[in-house]
C-alpha atoms as a PDB file:
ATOM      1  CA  UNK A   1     -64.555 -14.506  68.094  1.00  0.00           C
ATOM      2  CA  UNK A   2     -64.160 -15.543  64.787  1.00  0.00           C
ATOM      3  CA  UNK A   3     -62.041 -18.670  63.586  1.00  0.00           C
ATOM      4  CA  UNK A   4     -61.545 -17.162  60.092  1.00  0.00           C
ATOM      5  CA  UNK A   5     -62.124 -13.506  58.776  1.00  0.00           C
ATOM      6  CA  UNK A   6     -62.946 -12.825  55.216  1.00  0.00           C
ATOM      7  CA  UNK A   7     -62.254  -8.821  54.753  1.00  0.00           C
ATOM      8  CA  UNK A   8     -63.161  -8.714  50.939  1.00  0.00           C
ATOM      9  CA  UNK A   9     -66.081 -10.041  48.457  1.00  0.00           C
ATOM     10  CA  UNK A  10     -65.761 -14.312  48.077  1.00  0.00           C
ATOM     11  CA  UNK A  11     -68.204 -16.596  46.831  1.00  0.00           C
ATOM     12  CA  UNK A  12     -71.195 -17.165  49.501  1.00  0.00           C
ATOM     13  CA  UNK A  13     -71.600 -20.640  48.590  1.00  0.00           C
ATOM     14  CA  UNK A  14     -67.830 -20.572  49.148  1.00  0.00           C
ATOM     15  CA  UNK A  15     -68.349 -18.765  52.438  1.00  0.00           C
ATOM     16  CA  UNK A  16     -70.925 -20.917  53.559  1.00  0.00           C
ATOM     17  CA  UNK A  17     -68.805 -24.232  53.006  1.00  0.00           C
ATOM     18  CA  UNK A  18     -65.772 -23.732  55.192  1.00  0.00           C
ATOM     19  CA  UNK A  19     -68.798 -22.154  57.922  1.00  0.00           C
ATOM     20  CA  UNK A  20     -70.111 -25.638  58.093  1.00  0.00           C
ATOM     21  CA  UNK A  21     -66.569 -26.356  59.865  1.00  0.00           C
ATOM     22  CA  UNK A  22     -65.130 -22.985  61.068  1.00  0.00           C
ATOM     23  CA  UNK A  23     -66.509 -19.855  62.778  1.00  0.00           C
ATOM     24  CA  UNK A  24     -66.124 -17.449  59.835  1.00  0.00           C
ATOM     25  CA  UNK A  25     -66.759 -13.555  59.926  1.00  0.00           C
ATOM     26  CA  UNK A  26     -67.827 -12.692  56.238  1.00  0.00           C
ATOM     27  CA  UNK A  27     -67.897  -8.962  55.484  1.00  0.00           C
ATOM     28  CA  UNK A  28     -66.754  -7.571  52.400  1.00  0.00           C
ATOM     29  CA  UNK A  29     -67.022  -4.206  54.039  1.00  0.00           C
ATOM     30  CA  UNK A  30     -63.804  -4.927  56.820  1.00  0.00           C
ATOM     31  CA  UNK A  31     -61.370  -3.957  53.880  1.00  0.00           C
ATOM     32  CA  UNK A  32     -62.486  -0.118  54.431  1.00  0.00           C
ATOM     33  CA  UNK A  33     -62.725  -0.290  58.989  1.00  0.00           C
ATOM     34  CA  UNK A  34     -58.946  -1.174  59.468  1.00  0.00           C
ATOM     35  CA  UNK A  35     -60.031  -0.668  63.359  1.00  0.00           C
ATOM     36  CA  UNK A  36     -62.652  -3.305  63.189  1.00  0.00           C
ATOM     37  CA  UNK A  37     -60.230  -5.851  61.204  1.00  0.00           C
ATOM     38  CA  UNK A  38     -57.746  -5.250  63.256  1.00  0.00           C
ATOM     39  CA  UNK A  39     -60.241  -6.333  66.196  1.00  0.00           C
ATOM     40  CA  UNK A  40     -61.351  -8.960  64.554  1.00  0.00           C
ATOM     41  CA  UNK A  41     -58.276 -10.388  63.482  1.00  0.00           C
ATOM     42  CA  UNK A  42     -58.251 -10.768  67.480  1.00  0.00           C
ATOM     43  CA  UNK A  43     -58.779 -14.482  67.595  1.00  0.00           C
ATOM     44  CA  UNK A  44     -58.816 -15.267  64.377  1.00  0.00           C
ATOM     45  CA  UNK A  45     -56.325 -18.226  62.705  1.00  0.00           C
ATOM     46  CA  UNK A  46     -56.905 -17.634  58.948  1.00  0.00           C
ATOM     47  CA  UNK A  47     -57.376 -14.354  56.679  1.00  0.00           C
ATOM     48  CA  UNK A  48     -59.240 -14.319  53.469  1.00  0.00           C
ATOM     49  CA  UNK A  49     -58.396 -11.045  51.106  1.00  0.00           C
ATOM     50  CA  UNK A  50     -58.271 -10.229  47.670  1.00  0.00           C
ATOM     51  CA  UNK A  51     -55.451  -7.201  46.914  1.00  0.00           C
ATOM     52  CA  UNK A  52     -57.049  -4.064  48.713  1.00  0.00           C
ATOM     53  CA  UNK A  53     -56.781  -5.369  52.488  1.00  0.00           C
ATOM     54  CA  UNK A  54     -52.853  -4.719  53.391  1.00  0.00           C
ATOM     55  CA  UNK A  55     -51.476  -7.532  55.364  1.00  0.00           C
ATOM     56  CA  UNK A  56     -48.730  -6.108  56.687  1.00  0.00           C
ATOM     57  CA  UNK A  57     -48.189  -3.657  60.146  1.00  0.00           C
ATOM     58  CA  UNK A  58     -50.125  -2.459  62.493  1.00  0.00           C
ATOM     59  CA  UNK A  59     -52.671  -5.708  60.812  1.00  0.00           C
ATOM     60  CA  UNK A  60     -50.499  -8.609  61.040  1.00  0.00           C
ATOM     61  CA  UNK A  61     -49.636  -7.346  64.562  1.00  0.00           C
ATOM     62  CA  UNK A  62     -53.048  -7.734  66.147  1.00  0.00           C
ATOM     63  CA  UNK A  63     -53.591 -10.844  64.514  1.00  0.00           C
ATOM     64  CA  UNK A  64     -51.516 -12.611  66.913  1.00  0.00           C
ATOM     65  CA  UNK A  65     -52.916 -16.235  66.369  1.00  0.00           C
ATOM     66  CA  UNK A  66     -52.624 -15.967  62.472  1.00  0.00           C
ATOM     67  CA  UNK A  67     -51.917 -18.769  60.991  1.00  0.00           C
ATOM     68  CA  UNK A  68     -52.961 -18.403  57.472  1.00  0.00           C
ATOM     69  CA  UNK A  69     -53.921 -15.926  54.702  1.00  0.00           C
ATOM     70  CA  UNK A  70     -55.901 -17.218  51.536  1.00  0.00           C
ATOM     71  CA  UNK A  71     -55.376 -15.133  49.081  1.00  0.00           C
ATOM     72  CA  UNK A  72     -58.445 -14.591  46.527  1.00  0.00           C
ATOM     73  CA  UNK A  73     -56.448 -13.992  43.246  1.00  0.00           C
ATOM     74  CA  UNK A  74     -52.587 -14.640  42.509  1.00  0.00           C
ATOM     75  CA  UNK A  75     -50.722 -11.227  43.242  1.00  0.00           C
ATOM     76  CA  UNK A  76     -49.027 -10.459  46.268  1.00  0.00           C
ATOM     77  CA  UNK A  77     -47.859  -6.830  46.865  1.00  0.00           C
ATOM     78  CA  UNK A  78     -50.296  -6.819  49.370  1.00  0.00           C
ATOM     79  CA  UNK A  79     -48.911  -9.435  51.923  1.00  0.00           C
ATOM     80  CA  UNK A  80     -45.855  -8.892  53.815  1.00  0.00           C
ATOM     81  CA  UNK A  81     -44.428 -12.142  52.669  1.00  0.00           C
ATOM     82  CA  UNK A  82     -40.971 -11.863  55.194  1.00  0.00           C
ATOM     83  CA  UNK A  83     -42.846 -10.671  57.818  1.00  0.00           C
ATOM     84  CA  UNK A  84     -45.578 -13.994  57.543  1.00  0.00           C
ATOM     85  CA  UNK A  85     -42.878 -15.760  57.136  1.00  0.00           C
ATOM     86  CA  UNK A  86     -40.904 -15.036  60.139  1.00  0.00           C
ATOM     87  CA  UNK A  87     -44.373 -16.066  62.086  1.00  0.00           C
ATOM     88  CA  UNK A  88     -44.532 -19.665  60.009  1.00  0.00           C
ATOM     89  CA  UNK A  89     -48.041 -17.814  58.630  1.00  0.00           C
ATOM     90  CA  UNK A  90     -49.046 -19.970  55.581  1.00  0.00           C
ATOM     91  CA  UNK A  91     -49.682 -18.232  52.295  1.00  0.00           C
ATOM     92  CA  UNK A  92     -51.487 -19.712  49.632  1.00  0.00           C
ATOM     93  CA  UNK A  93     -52.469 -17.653  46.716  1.00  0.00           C
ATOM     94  CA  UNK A  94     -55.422 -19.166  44.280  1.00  0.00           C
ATOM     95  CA  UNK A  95     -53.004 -19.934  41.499  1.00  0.00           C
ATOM     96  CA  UNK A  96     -54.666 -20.468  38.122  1.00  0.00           C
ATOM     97  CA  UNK A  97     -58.211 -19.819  38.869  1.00  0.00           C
ATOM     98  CA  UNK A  98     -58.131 -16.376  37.256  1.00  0.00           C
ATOM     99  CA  UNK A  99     -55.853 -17.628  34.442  1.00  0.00           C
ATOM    100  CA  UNK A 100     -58.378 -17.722  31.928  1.00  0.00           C
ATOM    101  CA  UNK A 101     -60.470 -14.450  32.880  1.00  0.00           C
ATOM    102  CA  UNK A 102     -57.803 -12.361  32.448  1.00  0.00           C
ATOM    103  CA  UNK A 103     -56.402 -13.930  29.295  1.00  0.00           C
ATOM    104  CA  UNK A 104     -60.021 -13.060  27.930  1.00  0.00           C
ATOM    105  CA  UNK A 105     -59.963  -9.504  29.089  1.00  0.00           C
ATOM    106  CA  UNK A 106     -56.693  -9.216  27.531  1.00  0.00           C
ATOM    107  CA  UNK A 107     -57.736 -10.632  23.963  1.00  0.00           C
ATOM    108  CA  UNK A 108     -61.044  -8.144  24.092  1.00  0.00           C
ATOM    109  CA  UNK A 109     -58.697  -5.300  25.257  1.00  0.00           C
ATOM    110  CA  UNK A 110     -56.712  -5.888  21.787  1.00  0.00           C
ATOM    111  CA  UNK A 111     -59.989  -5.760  19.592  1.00  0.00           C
ATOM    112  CA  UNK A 112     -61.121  -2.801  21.157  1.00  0.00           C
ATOM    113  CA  UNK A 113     -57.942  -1.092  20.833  1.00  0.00           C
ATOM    114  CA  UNK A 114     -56.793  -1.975  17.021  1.00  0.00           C
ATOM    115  CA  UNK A 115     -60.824  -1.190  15.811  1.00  0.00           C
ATOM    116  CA  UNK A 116     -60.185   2.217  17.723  1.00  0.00           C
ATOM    117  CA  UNK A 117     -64.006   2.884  17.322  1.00  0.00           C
ATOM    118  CA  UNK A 118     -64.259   2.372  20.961  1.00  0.00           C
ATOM    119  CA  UNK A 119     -64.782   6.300  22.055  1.00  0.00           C
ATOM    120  CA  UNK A 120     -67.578   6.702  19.462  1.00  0.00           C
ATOM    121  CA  UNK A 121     -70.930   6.577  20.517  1.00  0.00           C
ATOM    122  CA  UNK A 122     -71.391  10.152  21.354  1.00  0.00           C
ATOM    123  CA  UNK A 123     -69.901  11.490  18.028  1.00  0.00           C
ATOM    124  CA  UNK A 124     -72.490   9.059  15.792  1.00  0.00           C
ATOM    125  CA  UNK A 125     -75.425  10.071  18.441  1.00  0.00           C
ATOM    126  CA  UNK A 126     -74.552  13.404  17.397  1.00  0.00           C
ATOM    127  CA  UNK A 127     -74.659  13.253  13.841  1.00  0.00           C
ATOM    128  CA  UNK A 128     -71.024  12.835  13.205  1.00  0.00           C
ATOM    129  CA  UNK A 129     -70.199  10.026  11.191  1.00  0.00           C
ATOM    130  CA  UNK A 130     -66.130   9.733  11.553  1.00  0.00           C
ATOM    131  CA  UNK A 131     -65.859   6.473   9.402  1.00  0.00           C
ATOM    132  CA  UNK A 132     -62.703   7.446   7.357  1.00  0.00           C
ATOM    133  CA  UNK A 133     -60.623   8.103  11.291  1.00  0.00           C
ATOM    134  CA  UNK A 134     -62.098   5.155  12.799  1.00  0.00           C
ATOM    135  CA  UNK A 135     -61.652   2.158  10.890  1.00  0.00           C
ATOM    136  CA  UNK A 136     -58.883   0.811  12.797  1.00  0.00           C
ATOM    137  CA  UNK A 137     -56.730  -1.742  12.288  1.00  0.00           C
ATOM    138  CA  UNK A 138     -57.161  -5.965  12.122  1.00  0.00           C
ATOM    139  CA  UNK A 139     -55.737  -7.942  14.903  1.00  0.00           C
ATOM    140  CA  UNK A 140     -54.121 -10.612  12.384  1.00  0.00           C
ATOM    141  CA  UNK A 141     -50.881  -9.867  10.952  1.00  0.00           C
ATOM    142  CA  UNK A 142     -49.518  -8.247  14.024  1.00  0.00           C
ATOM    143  CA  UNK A 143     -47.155  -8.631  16.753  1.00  0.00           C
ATOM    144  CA  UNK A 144     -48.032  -8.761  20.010  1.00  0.00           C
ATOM    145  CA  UNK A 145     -45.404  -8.457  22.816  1.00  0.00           C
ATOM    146  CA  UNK A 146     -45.671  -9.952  26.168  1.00  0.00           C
ATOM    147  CA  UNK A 147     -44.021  -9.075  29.250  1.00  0.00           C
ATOM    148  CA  UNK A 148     -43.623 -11.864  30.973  1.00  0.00           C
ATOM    149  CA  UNK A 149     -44.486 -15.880  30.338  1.00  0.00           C
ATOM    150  CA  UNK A 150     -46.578 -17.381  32.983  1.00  0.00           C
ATOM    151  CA  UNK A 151     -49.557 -18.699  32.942  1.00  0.00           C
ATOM    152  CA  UNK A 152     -51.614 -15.930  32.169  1.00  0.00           C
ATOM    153  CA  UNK A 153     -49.254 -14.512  29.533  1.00  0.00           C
ATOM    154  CA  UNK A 154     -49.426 -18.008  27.763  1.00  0.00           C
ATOM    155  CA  UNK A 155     -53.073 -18.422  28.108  1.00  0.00           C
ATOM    156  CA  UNK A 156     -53.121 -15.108  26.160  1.00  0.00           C
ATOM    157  CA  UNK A 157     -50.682 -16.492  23.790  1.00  0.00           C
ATOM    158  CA  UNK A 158     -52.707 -19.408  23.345  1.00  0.00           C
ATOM    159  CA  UNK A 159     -56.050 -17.080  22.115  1.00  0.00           C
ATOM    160  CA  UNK A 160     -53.699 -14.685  19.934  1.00  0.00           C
ATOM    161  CA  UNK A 161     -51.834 -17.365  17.834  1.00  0.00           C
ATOM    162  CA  UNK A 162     -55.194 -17.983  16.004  1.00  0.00           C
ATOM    163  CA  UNK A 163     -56.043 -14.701  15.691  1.00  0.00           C
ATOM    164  CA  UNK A 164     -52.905 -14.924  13.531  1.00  0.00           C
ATOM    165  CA  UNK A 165     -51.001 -12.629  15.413  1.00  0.00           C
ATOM    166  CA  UNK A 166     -46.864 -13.148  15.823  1.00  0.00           C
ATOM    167  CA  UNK A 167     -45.801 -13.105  19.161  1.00  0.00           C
ATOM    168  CA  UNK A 168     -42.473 -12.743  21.241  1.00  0.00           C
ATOM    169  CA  UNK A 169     -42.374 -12.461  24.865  1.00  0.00           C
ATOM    170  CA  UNK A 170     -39.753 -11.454  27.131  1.00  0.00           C
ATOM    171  CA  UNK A 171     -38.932 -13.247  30.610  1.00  0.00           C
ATOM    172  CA  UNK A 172     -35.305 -14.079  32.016  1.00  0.00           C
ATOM    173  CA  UNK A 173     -36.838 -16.325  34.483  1.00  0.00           C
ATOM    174  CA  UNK A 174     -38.008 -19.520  31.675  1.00  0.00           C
ATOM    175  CA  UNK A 175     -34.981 -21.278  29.929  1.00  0.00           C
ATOM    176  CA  UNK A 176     -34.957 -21.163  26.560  1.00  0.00           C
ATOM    177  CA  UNK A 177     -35.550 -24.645  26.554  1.00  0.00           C
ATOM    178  CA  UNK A 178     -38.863 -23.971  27.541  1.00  0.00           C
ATOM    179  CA  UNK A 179     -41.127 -26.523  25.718  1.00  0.00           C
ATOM    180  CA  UNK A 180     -43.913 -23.745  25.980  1.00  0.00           C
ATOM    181  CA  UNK A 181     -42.099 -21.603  23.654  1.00  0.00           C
ATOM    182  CA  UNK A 182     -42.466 -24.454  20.318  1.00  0.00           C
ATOM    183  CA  UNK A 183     -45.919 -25.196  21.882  1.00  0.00           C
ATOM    184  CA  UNK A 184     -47.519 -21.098  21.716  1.00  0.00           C
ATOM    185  CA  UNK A 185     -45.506 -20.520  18.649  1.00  0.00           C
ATOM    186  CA  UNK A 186     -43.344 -17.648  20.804  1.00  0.00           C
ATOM    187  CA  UNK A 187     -40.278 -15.846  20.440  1.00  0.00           C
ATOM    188  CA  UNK A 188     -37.989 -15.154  23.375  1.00  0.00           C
ATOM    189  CA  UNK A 189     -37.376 -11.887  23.122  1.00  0.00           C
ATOM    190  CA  UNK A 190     -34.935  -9.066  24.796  1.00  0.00           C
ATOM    191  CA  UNK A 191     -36.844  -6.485  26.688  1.00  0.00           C
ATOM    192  CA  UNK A 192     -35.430  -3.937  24.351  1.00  0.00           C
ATOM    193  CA  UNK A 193     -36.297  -5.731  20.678  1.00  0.00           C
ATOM    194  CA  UNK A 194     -39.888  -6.445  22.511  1.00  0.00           C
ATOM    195  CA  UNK A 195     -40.531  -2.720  23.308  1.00  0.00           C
ATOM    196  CA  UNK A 196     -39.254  -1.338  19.483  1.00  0.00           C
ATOM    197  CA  UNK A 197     -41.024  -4.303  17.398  1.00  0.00           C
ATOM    198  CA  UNK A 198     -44.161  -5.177  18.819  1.00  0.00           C
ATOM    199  CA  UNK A 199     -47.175  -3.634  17.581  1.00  0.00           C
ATOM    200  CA  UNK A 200     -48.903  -4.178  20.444  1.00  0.00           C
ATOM    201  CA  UNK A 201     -47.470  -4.726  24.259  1.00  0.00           C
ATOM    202  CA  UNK A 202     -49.636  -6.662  27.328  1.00  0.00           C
ATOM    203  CA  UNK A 203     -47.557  -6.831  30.739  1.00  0.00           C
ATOM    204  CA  UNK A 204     -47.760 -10.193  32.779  1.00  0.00           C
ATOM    205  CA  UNK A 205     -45.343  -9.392  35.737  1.00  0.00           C
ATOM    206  CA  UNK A 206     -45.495  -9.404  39.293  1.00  0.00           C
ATOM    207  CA  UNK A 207     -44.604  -5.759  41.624  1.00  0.00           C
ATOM    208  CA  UNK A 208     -40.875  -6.499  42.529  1.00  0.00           C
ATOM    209  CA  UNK A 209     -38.255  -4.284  42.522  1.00  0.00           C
ATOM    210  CA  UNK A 210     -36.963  -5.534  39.118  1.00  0.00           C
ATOM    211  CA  UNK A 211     -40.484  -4.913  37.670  1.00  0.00           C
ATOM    212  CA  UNK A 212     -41.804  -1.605  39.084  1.00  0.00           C
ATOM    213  CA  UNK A 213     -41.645   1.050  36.659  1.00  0.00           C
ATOM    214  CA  UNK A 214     -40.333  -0.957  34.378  1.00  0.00           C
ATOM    215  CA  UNK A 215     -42.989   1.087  31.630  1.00  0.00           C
ATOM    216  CA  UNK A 216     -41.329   4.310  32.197  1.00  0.00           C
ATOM    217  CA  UNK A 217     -40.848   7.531  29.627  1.00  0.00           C
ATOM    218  CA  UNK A 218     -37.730   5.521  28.593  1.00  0.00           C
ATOM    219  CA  UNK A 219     -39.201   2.978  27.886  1.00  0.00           C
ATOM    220  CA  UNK A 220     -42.444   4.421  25.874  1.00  0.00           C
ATOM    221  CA  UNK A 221     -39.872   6.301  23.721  1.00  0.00           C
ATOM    222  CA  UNK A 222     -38.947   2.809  22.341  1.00  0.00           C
ATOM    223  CA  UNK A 223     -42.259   1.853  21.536  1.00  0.00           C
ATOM    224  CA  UNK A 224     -43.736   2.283  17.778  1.00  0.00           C
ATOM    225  CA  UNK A 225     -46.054   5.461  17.775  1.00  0.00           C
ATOM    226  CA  UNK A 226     -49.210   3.373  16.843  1.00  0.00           C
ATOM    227  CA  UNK A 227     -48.229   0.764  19.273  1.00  0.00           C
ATOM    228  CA  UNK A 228     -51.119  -0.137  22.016  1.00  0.00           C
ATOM    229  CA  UNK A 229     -50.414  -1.109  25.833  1.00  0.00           C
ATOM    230  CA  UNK A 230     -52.052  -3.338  27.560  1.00  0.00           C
ATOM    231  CA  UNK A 231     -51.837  -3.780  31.452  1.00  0.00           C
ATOM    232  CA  UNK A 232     -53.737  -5.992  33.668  1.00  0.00           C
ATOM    233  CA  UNK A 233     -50.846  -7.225  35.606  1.00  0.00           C
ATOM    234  CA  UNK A 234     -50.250  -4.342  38.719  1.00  0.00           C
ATOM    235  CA  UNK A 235     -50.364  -1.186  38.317  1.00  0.00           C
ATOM    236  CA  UNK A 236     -47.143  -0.101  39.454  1.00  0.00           C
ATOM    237  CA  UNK A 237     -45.311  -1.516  36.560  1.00  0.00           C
ATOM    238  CA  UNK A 238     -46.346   1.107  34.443  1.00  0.00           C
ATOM    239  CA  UNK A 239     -45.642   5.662  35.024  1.00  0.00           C
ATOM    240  CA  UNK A 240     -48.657   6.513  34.778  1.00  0.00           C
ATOM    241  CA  UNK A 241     -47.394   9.855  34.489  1.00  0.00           C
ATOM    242  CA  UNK A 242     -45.684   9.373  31.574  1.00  0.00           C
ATOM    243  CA  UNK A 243     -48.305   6.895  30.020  1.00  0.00           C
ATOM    244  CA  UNK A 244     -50.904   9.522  29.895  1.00  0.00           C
ATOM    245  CA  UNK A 245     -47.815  12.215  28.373  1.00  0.00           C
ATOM    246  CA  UNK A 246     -46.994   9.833  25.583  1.00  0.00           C
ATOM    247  CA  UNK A 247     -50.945   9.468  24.599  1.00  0.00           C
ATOM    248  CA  UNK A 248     -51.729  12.905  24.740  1.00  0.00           C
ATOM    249  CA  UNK A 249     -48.776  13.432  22.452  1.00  0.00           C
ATOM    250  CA  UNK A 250     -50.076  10.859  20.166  1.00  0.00           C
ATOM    251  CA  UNK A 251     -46.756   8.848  20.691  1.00  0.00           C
ATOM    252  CA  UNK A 252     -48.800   6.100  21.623  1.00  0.00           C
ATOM    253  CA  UNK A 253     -51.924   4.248  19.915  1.00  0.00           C
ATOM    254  CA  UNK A 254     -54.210   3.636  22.459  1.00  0.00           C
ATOM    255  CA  UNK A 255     -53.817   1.696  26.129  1.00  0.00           C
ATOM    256  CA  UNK A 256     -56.117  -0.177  28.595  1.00  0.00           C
ATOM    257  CA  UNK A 257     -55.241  -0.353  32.486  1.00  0.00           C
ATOM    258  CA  UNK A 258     -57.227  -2.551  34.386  1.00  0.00           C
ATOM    259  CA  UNK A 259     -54.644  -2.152  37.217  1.00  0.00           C
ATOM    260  CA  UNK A 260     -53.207   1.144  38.769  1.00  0.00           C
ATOM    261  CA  UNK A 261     -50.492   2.502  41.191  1.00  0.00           C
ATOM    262  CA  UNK A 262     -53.271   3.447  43.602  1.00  0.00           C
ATOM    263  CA  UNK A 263     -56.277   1.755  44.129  1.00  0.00           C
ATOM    264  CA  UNK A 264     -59.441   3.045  43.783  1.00  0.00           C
ATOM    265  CA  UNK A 265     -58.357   5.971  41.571  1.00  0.00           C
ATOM    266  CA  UNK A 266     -58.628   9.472  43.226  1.00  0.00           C
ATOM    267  CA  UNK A 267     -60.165  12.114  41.564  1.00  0.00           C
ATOM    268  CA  UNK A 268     -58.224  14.320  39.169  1.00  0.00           C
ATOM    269  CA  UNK A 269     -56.103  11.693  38.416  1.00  0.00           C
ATOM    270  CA  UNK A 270     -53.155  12.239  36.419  1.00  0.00           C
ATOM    271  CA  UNK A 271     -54.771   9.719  33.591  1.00  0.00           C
ATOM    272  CA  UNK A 272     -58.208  11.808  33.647  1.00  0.00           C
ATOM    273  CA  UNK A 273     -59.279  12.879  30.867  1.00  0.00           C
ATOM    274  CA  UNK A 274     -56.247  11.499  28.750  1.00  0.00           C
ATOM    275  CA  UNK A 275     -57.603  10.441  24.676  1.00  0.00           C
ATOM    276  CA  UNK A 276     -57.234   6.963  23.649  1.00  0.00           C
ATOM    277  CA  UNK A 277     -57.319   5.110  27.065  1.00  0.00           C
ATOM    278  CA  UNK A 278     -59.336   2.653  28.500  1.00  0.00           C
ATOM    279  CA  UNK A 279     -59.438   1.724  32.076  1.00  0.00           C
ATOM    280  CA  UNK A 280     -60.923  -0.875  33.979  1.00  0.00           C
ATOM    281  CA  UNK A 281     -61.652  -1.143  37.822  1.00  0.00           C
ATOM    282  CA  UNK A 282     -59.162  -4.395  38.295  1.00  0.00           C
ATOM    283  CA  UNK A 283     -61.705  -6.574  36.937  1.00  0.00           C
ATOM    284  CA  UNK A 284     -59.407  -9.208  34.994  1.00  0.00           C
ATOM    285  CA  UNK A 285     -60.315 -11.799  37.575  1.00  0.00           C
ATOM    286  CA  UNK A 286     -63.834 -10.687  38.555  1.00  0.00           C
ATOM    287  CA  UNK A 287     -65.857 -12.465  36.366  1.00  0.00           C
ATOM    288  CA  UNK A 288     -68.764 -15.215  38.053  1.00  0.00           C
ATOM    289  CA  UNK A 289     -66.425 -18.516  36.829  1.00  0.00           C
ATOM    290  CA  UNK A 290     -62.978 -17.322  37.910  1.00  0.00           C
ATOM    291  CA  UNK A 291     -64.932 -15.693  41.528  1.00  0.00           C
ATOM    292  CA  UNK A 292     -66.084 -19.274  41.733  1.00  0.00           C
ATOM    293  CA  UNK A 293     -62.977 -20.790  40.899  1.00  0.00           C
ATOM    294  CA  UNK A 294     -60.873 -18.764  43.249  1.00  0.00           C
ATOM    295  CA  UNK A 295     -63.211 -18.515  45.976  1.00  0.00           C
ATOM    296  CA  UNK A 296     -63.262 -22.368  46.253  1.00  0.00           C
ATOM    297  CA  UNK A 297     -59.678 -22.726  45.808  1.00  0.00           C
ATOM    298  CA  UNK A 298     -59.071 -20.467  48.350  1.00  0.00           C
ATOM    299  CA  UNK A 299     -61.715 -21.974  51.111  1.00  0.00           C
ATOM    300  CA  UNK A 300     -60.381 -25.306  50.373  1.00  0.00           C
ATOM    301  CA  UNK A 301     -56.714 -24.323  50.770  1.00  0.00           C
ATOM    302  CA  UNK A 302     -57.464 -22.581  54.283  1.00  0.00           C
ATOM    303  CA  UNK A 303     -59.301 -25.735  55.417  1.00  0.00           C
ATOM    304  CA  UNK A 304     -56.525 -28.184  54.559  1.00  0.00           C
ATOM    305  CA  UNK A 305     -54.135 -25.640  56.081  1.00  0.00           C
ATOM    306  CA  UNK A 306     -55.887 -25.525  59.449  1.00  0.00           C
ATOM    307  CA  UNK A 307     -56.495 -29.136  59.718  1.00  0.00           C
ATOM    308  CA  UNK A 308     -52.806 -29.246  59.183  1.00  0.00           C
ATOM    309  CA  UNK A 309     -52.262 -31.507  55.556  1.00  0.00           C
ATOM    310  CA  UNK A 310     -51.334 -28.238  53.427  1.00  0.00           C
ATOM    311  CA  UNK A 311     -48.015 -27.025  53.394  1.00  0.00           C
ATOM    312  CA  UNK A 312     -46.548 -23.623  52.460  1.00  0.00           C
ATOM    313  CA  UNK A 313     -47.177 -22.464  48.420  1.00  0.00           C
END
């Protein structure tokens, strides 16, 4: 049986490098047979996933000799954290290797949104030519919101600033002593003034208690009508109930999901068919650099962590 199983899509090269030392089961297909993970997880003393595979249950109970999950990405909703903990199961998410992808897919999210022209190319194959609705608006001048300041959040603030938009940011977790505030040129912000002044809102939070549905009706209501959301955080931060409400009402500008409460969307969907939204099948840290990135990350933390020099992240 298999030393480590990989249940999602990695890097092959990545793959093939901790093979040289390991017996490794690679298939990206295990995600979807929780009978055959399960039975493979027999044996097995490391897990590789992304954030589909749930490691948690009926799983982490037949994977009695587990002693470590890599985690290909940075969220963790998906890992019973208490419960690996309890077995002294190591945990080591690929922290900053997506950091710049996302950032990226946030900045093009905010182009695309402001120009609004993004919904067009059927009306001018048509005939139409809808230049006076769909001129948009320009990035600089505006204030962009951010809800929450890690690393990602900060990479984004980093690309906006020259854009020359203003930005404010709300997190109770970094002192206001934060040099990173001076450094971006950010505001600390109340959740409240960030929601009713920023032209434009991108969420950068973790699924905790604190944070999930943290984007409710309540909290739309605050927003400026024209005001565009951006999420590529998790997807349970936002209602996506009341999301698609407030765009159909035009009490929104626009939005772009990359991240949703379930995952893969079902059909008929409450966001089907809703005007003004973009959406995105979780691909903010998908592109070939961060897959390389993370995938090597990852393989290299599970090796030092079953050869015994890694400890706990």
């Amino acid at each position: 049986m298999a030393d480590i199983v990989i249940s999602e899509h990695m890097e092959l090269s990545a793959v093939e490098s901790l093979a040289r030392d390991f017996d490794v089961l690679f298939d990206p297909d295990l995600v979807n047979q929780p009978e055959a993970l399960r039975a493979a997880l027999k044996d097995a003393r490391a897990l590789l996933v992304r954030n589909i595979t749930q490691v948690r249950g009926d799983l982490l109970q037949a994977a009695v000799n587990l002693r470590v999950v890599g985690r290909l990405g940075v969220g963790l909703d998906n890992i019973d954290l208490e419960a690996c903990a309890a077995r002294n199961i190591q945990v080591f998410p690929a922290t900053g290797a997506n950091t710049d992808s996302v950032a990226e897919l946030v900045i093009g999210a905010l182009f695309v949104l402001f120009r609004r022209a993004y919904h067009a190319s059927d009306k001018v194959l048509s005939g139409a030519w809808p230049r006076l609705t769909l001129g948009g608006r320009e990035i600089q001048g505006h204030h962009l919101g951010l809800v929450g300041f890690g690393a990602i959040a900060r990479a984004v603030a980093l690309r906006a600033k020259p854009l020359g938009m203003t930005l404010s940011a709300y997190d109770p977790l970094v002192p206001a002593d934060d040099p990173a505030w001076k450094e971006l040129s950010v505001t600390p912000s109340s959740f409240e003034d960030l929601l009713t002044d920023s032209d434009a809102i991108s969420l950068h939070v973790p699924l905790i208690d604190e944070t999930r549905h943290m984007i409710d009706a309540a909290a739309i209501a605050k927003m400026k009508p024209d005001a565009i959301l951006i999420n590529a955080a998790r997807g349970g931060v936002v209602v996506e109930q009341a999301l698609a409400d407030a765009l159909r009402d035009e009490r929104l500008g626009g939005a772009f999901l990359d991240v949703f409460e379930q995952e893969p969307v079902k059909a008929g969907s409450v966001l089907e068919g809703v005007p003004n939204l973009i959406l995105a099948p979780h691909i903010g840290a998908m592109t070939d650099e961060s897959n390389v990135r993370v995938s090597f990350l990852t393989a290299d933390n599970v090796r030092k962590a079953l050869a015994g020099s890694v400890k706990k992240v």
